[in-house]
PDB file of N, CA and C in Angstrom:
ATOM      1  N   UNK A   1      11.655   3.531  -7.861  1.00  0.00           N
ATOM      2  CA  UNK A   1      10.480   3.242  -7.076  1.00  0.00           C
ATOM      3  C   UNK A   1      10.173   1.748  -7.191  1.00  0.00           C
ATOM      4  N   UNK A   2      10.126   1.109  -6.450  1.00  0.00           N
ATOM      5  CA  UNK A   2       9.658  -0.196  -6.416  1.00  0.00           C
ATOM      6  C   UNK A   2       7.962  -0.562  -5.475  1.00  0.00           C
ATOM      7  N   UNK A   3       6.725  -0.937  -6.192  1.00  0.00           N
ATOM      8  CA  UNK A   3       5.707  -1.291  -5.421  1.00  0.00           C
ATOM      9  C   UNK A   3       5.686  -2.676  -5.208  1.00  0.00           C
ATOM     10  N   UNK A   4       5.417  -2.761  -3.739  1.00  0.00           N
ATOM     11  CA  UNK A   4       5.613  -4.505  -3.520  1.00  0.00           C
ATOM     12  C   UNK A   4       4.148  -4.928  -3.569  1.00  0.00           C
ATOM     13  N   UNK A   5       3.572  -5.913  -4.345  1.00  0.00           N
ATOM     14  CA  UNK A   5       2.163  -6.202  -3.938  1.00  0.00           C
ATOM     15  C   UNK A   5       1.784  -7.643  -3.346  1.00  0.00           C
ATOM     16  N   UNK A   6       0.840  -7.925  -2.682  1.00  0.00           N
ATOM     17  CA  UNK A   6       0.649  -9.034  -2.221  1.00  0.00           C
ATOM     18  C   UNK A   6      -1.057  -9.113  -2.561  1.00  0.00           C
ATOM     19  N   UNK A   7      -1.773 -10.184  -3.358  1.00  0.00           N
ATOM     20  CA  UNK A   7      -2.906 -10.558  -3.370  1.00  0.00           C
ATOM     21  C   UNK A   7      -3.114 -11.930  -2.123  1.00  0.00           C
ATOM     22  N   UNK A   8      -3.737 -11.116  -1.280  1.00  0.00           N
ATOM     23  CA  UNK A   8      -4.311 -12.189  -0.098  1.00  0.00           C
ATOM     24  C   UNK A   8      -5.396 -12.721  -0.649  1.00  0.00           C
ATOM     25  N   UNK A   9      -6.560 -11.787  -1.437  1.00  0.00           N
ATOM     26  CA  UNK A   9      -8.241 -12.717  -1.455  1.00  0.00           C
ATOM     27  C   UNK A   9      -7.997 -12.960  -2.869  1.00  0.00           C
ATOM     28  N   UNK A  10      -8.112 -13.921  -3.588  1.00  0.00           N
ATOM     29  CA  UNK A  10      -7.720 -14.221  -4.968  1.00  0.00           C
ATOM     30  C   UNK A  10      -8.759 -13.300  -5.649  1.00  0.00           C
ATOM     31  N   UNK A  11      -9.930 -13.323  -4.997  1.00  0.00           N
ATOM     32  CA  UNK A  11     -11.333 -12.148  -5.619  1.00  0.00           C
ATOM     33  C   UNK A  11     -10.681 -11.396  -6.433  1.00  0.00           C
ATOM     34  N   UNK A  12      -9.439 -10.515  -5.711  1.00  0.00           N
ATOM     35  CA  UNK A  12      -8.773  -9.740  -6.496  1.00  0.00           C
ATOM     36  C   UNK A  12      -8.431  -9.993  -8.341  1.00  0.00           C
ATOM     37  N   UNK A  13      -7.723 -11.526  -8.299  1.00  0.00           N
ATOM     38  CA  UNK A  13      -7.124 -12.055  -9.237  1.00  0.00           C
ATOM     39  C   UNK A  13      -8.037 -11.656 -10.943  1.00  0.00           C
ATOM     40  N   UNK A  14      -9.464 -11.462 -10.258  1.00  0.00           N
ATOM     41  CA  UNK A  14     -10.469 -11.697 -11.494  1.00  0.00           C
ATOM     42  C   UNK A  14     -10.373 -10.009 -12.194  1.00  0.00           C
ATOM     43  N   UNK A  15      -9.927  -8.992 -11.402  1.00  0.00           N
ATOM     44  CA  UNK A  15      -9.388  -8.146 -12.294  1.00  0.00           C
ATOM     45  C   UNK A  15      -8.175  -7.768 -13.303  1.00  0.00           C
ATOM     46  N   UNK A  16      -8.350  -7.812 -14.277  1.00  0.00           N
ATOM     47  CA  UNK A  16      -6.956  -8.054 -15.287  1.00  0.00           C
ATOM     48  C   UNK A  16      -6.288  -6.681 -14.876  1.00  0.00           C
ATOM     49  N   UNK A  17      -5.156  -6.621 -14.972  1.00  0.00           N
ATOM     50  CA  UNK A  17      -3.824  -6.331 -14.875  1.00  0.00           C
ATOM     51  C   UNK A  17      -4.111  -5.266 -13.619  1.00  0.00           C
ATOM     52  N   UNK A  18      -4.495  -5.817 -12.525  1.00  0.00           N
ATOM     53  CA  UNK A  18      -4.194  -5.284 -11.110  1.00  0.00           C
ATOM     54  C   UNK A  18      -3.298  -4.487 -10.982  1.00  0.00           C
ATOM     55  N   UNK A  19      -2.236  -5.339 -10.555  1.00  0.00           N
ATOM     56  CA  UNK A  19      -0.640  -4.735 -10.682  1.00  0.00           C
ATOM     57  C   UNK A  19       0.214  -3.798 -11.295  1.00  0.00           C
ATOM     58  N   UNK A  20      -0.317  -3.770 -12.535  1.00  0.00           N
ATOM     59  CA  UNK A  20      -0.254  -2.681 -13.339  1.00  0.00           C
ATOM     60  C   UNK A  20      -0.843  -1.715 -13.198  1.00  0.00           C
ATOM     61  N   UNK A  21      -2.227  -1.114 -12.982  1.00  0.00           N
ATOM     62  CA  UNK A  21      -3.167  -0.417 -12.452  1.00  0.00           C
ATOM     63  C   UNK A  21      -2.823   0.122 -10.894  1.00  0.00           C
ATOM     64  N   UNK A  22      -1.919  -0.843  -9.939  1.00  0.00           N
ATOM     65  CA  UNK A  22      -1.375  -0.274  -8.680  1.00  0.00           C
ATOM     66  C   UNK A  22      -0.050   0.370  -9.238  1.00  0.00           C
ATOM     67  N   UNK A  23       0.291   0.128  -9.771  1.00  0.00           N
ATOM     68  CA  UNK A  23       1.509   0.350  -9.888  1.00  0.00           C
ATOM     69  C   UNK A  23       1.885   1.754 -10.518  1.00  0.00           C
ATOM     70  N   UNK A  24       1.058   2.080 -11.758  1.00  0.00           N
ATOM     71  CA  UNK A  24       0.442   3.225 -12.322  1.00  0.00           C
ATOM     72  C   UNK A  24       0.119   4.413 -11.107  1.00  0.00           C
ATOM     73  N   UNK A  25      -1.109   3.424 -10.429  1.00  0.00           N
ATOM     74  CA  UNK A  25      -1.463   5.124  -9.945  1.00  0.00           C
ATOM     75  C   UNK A  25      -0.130   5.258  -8.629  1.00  0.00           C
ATOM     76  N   UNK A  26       0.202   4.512  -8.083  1.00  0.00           N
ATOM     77  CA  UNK A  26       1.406   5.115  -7.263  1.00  0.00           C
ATOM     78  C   UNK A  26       2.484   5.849  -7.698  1.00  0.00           C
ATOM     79  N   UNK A  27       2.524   5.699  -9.088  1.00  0.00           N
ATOM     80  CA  UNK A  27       3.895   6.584  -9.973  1.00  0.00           C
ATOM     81  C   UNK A  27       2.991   7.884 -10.342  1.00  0.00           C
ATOM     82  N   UNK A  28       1.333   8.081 -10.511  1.00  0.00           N
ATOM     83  CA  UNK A  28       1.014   8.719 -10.297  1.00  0.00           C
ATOM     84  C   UNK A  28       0.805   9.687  -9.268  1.00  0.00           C
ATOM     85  N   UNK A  29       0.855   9.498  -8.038  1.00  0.00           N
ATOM     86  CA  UNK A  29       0.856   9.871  -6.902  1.00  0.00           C
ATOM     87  C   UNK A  29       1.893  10.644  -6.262  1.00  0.00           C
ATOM     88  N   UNK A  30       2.931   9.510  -6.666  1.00  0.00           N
ATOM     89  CA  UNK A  30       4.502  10.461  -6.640  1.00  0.00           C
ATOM     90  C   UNK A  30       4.974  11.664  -7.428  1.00  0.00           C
ATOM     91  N   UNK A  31       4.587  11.354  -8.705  1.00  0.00           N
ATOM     92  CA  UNK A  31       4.557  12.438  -9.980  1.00  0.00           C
ATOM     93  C   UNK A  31       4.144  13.653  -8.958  1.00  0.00           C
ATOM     94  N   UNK A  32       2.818  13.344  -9.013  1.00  0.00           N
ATOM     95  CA  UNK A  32       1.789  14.613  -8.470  1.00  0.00           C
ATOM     96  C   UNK A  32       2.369  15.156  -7.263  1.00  0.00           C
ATOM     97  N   UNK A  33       3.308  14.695  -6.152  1.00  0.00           N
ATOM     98  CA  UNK A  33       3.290  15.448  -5.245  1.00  0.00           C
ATOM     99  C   UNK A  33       4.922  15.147  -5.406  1.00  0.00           C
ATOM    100  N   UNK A  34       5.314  15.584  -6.528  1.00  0.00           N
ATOM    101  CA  UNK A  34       6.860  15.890  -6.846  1.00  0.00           C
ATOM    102  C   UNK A  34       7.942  14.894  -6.536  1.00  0.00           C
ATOM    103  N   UNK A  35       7.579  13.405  -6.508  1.00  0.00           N
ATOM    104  CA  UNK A  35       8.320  12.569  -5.703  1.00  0.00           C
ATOM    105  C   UNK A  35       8.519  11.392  -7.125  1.00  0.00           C
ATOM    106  N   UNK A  36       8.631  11.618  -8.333  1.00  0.00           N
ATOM    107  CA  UNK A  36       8.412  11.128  -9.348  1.00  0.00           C
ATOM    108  C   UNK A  36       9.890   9.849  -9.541  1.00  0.00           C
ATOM    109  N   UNK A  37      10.645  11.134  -8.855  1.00  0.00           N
ATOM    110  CA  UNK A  37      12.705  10.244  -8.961  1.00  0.00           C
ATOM    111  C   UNK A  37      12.649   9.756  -7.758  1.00  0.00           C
ATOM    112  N   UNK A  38      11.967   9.465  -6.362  1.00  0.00           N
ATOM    113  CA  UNK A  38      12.523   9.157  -5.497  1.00  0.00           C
ATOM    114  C   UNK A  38      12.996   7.455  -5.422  1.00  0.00           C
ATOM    115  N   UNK A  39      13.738   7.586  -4.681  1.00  0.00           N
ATOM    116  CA  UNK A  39      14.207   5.822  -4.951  1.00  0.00           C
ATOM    117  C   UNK A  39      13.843   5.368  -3.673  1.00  0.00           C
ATOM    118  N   UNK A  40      12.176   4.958  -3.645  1.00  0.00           N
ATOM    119  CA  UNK A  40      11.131   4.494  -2.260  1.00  0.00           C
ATOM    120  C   UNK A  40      10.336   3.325  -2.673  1.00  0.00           C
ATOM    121  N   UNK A  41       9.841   2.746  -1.429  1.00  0.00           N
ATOM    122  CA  UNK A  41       8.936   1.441  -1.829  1.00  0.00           C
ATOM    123  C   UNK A  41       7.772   1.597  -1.362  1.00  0.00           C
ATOM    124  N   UNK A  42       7.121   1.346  -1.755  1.00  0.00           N
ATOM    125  CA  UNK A  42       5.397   1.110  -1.115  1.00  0.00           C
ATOM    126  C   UNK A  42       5.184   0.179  -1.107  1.00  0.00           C
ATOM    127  N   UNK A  43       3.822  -0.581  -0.201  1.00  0.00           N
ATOM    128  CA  UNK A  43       3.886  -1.637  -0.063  1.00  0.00           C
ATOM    129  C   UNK A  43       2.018  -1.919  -0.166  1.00  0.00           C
ATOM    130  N   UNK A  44       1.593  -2.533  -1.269  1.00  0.00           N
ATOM    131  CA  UNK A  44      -0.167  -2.897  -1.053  1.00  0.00           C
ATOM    132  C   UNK A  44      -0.499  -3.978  -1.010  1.00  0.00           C
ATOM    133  N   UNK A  45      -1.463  -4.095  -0.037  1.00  0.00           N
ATOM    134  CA  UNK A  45      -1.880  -5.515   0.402  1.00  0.00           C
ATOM    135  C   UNK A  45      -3.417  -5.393   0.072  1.00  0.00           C
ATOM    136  N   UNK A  46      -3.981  -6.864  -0.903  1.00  0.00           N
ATOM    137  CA  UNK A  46      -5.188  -6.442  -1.725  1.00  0.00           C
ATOM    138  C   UNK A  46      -5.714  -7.808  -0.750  1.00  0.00           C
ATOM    139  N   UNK A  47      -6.565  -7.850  -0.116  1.00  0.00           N
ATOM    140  CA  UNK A  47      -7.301  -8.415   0.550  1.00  0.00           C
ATOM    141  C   UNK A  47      -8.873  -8.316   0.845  1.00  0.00           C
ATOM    142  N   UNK A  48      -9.789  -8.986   1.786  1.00  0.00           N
ATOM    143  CA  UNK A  48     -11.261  -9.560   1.822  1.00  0.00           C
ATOM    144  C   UNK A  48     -11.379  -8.407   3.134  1.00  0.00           C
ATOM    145  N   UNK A  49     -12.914  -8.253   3.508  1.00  0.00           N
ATOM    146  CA  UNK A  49     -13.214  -7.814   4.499  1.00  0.00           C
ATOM    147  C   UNK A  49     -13.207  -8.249   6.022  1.00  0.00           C
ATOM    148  N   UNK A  50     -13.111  -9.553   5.910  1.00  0.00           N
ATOM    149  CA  UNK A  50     -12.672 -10.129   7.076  1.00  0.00           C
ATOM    150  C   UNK A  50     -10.798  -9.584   7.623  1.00  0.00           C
ATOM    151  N   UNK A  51     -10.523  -9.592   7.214  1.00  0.00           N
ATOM    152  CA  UNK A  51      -8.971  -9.316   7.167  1.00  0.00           C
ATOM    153  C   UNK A  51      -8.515  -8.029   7.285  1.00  0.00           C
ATOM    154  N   UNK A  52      -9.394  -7.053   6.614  1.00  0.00           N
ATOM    155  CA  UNK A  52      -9.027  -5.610   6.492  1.00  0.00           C
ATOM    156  C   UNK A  52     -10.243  -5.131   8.050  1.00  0.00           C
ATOM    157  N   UNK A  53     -10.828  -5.726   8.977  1.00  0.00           N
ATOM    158  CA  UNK A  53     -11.526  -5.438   9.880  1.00  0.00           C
ATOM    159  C   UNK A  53     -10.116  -6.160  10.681  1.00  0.00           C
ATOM    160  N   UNK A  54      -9.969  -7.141  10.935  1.00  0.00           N
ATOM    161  CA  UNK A  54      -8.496  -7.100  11.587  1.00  0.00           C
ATOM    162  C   UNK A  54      -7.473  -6.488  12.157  1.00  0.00           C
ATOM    163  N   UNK A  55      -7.248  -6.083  10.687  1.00  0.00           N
ATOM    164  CA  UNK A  55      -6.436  -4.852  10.575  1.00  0.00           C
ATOM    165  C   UNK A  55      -6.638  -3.482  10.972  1.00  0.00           C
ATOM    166  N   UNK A  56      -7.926  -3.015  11.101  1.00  0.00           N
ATOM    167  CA  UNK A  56      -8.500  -2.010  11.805  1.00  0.00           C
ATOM    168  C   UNK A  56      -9.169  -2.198  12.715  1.00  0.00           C
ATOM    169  N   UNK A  57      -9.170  -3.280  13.735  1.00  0.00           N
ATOM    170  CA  UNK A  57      -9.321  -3.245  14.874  1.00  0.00           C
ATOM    171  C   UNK A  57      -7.982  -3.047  15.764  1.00  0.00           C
ATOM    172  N   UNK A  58      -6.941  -3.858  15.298  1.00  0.00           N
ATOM    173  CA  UNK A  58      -5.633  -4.156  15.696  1.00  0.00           C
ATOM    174  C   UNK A  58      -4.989  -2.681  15.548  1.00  0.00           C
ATOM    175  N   UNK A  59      -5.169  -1.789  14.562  1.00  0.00           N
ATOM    176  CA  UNK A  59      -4.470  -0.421  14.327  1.00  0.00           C
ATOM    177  C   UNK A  59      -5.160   0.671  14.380  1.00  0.00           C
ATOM    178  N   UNK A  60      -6.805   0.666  14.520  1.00  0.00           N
ATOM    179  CA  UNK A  60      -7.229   2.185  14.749  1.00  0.00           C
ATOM    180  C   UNK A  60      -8.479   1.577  15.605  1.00  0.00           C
ATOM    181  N   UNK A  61      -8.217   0.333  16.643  1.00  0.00           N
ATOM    182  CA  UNK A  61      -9.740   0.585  17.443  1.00  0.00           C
ATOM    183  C   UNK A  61     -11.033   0.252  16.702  1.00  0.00           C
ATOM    184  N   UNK A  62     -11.049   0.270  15.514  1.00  0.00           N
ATOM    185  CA  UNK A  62     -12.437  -0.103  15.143  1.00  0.00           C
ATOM    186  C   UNK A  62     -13.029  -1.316  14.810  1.00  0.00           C
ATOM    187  N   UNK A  63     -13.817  -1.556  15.418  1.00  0.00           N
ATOM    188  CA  UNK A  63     -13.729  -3.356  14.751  1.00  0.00           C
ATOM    189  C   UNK A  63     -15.109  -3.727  14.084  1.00  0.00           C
ATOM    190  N   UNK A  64     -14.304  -3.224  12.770  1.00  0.00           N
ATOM    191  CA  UNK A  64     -15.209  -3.169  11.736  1.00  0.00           C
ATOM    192  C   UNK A  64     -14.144  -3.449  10.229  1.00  0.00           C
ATOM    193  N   UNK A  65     -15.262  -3.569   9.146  1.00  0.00           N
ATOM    194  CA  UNK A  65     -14.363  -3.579   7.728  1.00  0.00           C
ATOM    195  C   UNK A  65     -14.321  -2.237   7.059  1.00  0.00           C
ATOM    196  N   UNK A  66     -13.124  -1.618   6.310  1.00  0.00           N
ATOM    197  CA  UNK A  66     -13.495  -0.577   5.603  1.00  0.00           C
ATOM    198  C   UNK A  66     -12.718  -1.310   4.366  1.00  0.00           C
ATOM    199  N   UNK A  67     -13.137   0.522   3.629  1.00  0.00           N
ATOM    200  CA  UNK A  67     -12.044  -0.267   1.913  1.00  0.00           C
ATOM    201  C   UNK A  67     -10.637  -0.004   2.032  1.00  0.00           C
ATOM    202  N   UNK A  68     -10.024   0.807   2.419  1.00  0.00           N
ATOM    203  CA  UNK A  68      -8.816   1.271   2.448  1.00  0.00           C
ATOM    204  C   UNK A  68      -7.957   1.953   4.213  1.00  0.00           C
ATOM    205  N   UNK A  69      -6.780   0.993   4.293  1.00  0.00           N
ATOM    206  CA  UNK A  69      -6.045   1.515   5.546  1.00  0.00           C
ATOM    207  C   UNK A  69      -5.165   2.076   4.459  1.00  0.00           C
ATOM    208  N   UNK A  70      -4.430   3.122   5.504  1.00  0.00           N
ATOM    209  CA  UNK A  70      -2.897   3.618   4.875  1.00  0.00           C
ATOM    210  C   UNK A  70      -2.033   3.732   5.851  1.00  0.00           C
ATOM    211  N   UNK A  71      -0.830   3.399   6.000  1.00  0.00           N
ATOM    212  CA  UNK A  71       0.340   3.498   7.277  1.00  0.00           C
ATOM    213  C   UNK A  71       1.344   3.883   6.784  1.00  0.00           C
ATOM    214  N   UNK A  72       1.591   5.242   6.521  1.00  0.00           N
ATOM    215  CA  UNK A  72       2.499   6.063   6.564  1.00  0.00           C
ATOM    216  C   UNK A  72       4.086   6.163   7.202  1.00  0.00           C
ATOM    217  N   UNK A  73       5.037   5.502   6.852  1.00  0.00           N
ATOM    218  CA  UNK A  73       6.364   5.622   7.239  1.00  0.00           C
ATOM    219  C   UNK A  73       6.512   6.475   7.654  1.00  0.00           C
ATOM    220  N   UNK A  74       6.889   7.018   9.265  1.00  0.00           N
ATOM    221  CA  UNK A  74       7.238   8.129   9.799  1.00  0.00           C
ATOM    222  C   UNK A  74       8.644   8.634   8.700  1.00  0.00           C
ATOM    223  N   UNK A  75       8.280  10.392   8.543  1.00  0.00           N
ATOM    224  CA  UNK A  75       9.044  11.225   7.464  1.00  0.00           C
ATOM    225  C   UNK A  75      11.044  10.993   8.352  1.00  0.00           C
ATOM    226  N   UNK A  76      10.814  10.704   9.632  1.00  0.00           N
ATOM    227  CA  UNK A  76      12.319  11.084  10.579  1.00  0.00           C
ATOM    228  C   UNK A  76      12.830   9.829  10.564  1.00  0.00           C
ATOM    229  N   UNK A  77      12.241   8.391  10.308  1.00  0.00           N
ATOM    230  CA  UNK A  77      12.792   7.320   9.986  1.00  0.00           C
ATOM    231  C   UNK A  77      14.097   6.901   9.207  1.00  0.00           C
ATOM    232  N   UNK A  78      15.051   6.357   9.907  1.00  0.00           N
ATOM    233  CA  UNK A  78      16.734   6.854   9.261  1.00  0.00           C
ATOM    234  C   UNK A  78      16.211   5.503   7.977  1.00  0.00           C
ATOM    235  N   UNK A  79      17.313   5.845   7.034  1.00  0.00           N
ATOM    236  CA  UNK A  79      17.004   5.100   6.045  1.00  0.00           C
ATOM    237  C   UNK A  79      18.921   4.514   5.893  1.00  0.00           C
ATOM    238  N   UNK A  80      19.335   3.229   5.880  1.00  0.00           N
ATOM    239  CA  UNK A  80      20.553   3.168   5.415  1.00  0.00           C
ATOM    240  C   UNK A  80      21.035   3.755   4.120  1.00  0.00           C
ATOM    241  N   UNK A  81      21.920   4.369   3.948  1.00  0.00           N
ATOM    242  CA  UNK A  81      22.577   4.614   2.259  1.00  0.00           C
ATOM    243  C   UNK A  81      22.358   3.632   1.630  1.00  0.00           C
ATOM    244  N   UNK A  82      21.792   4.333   0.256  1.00  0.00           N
ATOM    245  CA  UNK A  82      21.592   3.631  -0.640  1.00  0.00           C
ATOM    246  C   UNK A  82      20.002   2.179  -0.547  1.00  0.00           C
ATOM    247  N   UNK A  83      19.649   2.638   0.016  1.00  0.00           N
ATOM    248  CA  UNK A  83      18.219   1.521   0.538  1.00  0.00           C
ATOM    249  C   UNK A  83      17.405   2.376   0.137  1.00  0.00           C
ATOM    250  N   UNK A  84      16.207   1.908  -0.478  1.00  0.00           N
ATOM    251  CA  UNK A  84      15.056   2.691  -0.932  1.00  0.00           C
ATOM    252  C   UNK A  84      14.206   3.389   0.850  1.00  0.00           C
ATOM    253  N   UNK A  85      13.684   3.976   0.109  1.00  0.00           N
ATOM    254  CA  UNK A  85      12.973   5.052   1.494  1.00  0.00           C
ATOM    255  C   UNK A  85      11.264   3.955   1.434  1.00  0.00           C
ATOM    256  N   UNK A  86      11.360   3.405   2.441  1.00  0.00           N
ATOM    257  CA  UNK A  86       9.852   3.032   2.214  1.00  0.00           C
ATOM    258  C   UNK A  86       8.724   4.076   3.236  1.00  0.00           C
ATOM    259  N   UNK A  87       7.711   4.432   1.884  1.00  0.00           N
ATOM    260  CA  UNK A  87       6.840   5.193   2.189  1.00  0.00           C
ATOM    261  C   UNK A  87       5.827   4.871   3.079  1.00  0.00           C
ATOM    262  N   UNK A  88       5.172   3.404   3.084  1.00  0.00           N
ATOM    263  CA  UNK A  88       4.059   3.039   3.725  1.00  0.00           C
ATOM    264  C   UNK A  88       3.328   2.074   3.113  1.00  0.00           C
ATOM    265  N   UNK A  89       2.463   1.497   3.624  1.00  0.00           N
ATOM    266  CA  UNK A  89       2.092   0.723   3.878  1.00  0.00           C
ATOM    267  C   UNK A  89       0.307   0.672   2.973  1.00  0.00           C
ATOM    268  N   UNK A  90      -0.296   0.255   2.422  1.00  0.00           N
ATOM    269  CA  UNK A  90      -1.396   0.239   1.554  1.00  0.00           C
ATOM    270  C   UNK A  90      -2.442  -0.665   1.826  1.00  0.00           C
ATOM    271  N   UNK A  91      -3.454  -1.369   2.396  1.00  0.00           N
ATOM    272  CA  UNK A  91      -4.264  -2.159   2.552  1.00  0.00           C
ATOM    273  C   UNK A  91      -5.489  -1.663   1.971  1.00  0.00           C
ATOM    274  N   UNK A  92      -6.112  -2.739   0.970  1.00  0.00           N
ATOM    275  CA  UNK A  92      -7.568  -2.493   0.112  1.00  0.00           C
ATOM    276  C   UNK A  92      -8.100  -3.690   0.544  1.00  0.00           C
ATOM    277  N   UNK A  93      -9.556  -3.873   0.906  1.00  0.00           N
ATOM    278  CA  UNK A  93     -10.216  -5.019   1.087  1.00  0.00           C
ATOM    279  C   UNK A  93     -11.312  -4.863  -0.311  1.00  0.00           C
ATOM    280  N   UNK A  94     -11.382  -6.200  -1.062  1.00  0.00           N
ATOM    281  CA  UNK A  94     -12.408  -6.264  -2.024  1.00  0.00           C
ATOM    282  C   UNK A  94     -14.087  -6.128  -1.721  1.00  0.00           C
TER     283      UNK A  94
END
């Protein structure tokens, strides 16, 4: 499993070990819904409210801020051999 993270609003930065804490509950997540061995990537983007209203105007119409998008890798998406399966996509605004 590999989680890719990106801190856009540094706001983020002032919590100690972020990354670790994302990283955790996504191995949690997988655990829990039996996906503990899969060899997949996720991807979270920790960003401000300006940015995450963007993002949900541009992808669900609303043009507004929330705390959390999720974009789900369609399940029928071919994956090359041997390439991790990426699951989706993660956006948190602080």
């Amino acid at each position: 499993m590999t989680v890719s993270i990106e801190v856009e609003d540094e706001a983020w930065s002032a919590l100690p070990g972020l990354a670790e804490l994302a990283r955790s509950a996504v191995e949690a997540a997988l655990a829990g819904a039996g996906l503990a061995d899969t060899h997949c990537v996720v991807a979270i983007l920790f960003t401000d409210d300006e940015s995450i209203a963007q993002i949900n105007a541009e992808w669900r119409g609303k043009d507004k801020p929330t705390n959390v998008l999720s974009f789900p890798t369609p399940e029928d998406m071919p994956v090359p051999a041997g390439e991790a399966r990426p699951l989706g996509d993660i956006v948190l605004a602080r």
